[in-house]
C-alpha atoms as a PDB file:
ATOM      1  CA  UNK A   1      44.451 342.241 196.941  1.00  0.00           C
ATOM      2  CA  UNK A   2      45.844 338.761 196.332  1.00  0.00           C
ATOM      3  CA  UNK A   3      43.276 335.872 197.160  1.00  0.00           C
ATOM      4  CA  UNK A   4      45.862 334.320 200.108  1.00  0.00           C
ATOM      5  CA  UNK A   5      45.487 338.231 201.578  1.00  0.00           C
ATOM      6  CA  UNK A   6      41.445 337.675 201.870  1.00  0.00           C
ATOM      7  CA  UNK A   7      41.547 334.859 203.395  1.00  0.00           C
ATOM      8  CA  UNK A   8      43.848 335.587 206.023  1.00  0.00           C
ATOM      9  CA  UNK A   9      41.396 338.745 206.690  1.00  0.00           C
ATOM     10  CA  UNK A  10      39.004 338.564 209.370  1.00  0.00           C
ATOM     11  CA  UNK A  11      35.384 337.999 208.333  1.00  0.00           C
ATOM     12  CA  UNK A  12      34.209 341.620 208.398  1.00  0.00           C
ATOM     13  CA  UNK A  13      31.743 343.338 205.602  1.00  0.00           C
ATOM     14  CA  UNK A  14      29.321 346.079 205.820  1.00  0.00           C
ATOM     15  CA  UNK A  15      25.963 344.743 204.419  1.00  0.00           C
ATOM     16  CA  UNK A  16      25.311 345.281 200.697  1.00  0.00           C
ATOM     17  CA  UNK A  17      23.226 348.081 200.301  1.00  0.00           C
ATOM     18  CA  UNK A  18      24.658 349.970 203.565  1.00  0.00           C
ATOM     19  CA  UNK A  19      26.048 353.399 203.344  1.00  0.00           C
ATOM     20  CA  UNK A  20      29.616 352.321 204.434  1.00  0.00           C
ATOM     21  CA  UNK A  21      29.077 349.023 202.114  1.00  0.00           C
ATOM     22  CA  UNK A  22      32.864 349.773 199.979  1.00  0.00           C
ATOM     23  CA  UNK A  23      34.885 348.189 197.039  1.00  0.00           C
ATOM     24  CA  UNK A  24      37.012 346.083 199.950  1.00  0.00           C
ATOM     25  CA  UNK A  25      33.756 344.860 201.342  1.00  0.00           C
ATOM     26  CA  UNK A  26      32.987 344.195 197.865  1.00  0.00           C
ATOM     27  CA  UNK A  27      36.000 342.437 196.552  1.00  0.00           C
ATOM     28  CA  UNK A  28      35.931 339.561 199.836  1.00  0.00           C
ATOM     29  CA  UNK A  29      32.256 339.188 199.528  1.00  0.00           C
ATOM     30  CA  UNK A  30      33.119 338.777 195.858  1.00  0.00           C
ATOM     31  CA  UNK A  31      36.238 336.315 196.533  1.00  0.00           C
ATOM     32  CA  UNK A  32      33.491 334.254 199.164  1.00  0.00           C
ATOM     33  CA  UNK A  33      30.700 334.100 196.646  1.00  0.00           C
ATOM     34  CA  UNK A  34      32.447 333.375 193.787  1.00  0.00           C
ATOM     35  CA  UNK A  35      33.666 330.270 195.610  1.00  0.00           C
ATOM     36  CA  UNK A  36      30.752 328.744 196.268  1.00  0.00           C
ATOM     37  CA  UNK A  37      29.389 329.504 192.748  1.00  0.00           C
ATOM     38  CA  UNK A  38      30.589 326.270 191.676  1.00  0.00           C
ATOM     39  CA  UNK A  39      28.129 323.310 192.532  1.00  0.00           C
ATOM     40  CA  UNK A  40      31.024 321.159 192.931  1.00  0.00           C
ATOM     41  CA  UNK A  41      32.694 323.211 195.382  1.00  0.00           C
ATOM     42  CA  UNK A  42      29.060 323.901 197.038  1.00  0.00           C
ATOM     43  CA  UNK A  43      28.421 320.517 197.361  1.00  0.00           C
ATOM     44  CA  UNK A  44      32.267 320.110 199.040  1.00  0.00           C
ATOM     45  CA  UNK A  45      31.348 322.619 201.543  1.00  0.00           C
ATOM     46  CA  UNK A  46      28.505 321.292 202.517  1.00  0.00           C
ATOM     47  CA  UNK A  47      29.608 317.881 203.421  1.00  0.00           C
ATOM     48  CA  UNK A  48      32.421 319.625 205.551  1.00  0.00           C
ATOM     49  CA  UNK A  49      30.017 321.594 207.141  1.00  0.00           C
ATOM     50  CA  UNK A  50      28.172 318.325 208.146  1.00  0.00           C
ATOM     51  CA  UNK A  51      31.376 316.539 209.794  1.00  0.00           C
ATOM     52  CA  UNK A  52      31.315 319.225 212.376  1.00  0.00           C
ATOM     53  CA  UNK A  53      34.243 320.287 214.391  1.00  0.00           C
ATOM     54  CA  UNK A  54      36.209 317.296 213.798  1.00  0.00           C
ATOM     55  CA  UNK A  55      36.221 318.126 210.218  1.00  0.00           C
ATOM     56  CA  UNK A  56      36.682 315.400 207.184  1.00  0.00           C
ATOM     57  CA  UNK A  57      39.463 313.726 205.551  1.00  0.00           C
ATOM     58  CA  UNK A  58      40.216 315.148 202.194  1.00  0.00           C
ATOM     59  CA  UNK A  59      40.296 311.040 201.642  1.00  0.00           C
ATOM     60  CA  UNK A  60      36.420 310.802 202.638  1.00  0.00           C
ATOM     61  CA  UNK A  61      35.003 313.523 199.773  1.00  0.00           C
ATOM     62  CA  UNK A  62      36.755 311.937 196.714  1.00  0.00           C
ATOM     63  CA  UNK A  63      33.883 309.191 196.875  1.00  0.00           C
ATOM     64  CA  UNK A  64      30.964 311.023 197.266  1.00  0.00           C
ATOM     65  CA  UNK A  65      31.744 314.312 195.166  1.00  0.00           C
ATOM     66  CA  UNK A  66      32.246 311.547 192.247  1.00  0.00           C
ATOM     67  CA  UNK A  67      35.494 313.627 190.853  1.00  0.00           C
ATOM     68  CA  UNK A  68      38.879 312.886 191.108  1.00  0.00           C
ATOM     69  CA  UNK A  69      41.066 313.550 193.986  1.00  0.00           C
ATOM     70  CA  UNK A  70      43.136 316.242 191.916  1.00  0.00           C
ATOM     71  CA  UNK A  71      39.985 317.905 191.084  1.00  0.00           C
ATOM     72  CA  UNK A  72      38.821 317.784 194.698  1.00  0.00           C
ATOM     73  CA  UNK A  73      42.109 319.113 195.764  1.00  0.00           C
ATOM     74  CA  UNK A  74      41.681 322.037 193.393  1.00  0.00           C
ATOM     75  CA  UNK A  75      38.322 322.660 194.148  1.00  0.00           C
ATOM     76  CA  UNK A  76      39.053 322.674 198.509  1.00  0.00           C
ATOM     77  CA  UNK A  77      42.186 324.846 197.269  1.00  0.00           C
ATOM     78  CA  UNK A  78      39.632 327.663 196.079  1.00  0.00           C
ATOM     79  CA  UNK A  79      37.801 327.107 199.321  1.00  0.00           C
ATOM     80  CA  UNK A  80      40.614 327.479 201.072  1.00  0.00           C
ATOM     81  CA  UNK A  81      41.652 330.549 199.685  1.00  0.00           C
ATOM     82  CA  UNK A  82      38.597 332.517 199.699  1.00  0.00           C
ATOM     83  CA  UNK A  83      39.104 331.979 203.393  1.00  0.00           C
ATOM     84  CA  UNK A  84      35.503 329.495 203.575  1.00  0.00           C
ATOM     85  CA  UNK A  85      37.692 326.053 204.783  1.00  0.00           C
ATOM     86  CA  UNK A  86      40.938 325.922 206.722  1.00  0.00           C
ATOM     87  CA  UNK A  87      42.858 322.540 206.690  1.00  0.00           C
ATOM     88  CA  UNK A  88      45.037 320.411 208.954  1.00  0.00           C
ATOM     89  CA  UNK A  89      48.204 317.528 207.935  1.00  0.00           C
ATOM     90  CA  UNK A  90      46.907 314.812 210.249  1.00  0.00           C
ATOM     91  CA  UNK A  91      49.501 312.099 209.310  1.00  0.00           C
ATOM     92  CA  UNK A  92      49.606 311.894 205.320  1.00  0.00           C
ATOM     93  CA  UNK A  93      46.299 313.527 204.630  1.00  0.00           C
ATOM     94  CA  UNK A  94      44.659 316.963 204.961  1.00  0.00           C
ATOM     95  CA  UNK A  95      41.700 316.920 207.482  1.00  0.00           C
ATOM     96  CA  UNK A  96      39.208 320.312 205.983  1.00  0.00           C
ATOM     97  CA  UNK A  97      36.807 322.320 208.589  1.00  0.00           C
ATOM     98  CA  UNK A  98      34.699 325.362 207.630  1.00  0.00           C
ATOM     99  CA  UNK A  99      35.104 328.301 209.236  1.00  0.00           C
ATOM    100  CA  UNK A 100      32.143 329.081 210.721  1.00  0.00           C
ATOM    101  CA  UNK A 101      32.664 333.180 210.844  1.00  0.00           C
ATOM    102  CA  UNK A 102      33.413 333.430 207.173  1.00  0.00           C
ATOM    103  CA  UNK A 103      30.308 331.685 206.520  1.00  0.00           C
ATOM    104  CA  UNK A 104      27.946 333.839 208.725  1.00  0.00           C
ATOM    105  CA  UNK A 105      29.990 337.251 207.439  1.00  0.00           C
ATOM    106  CA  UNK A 106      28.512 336.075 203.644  1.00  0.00           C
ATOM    107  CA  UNK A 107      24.941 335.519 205.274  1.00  0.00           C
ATOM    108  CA  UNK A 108      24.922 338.546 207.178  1.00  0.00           C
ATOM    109  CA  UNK A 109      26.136 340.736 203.871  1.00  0.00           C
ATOM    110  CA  UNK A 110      23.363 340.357 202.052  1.00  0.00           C
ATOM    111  CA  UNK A 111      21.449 341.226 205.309  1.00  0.00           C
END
């Protein structure tokens, strides 16, 4: 299953350890945790998570995450992929909110 697939999925998982816990529940829980096994991209998520619902300017995490912005941009790609961060064009930059069902489906997996 391709990563763009996943995250298009909704956030759905049996929790680990339940009887109809199965390799597809395995392989998104997989795709969600292995994003945010990165500190980098844990810290990202984190201060998107903070802005709330308005959601932050790709622009305002270069600074603080101390990399570059085509190393932030790679690292908010992953995010977006594994389905944890969706992202809006709001003039010339990309505005990044979490998604706030993904994020509770990886909580409530490992029960």
């Amino acid at each position: 299953m391709s990563r763009q697939r996943i995250a298009d999925r909704a956030p759905c998982c049996a929790t680990v350890g339940s009887a109809s816990f199965d390799m597809p529940d395995a392989v998104e829980l997989a795709t969600g945790f292995g994003a945010l096994a990165d500190p980098v991209r844990l810290n990202l998520l984190s201060m998107i998570t903070a802005s709330g619902a308005t959601g932050t300017c790709v622009c305002d995490l270069i600074g603080p995450s101390g990399r570059s912005q085509p190393t932030v941009s790679h690292h908010l790609k992953i995010l977006r992929e594994a389905g944890l961060v969706t992202t809006e064009k709001r003039g010339r930059w990309a505005w990044y909110s979490v998604v706030p069902a993904r994020l509770a489906a990886l909580k409530r997996a490992l029960g």
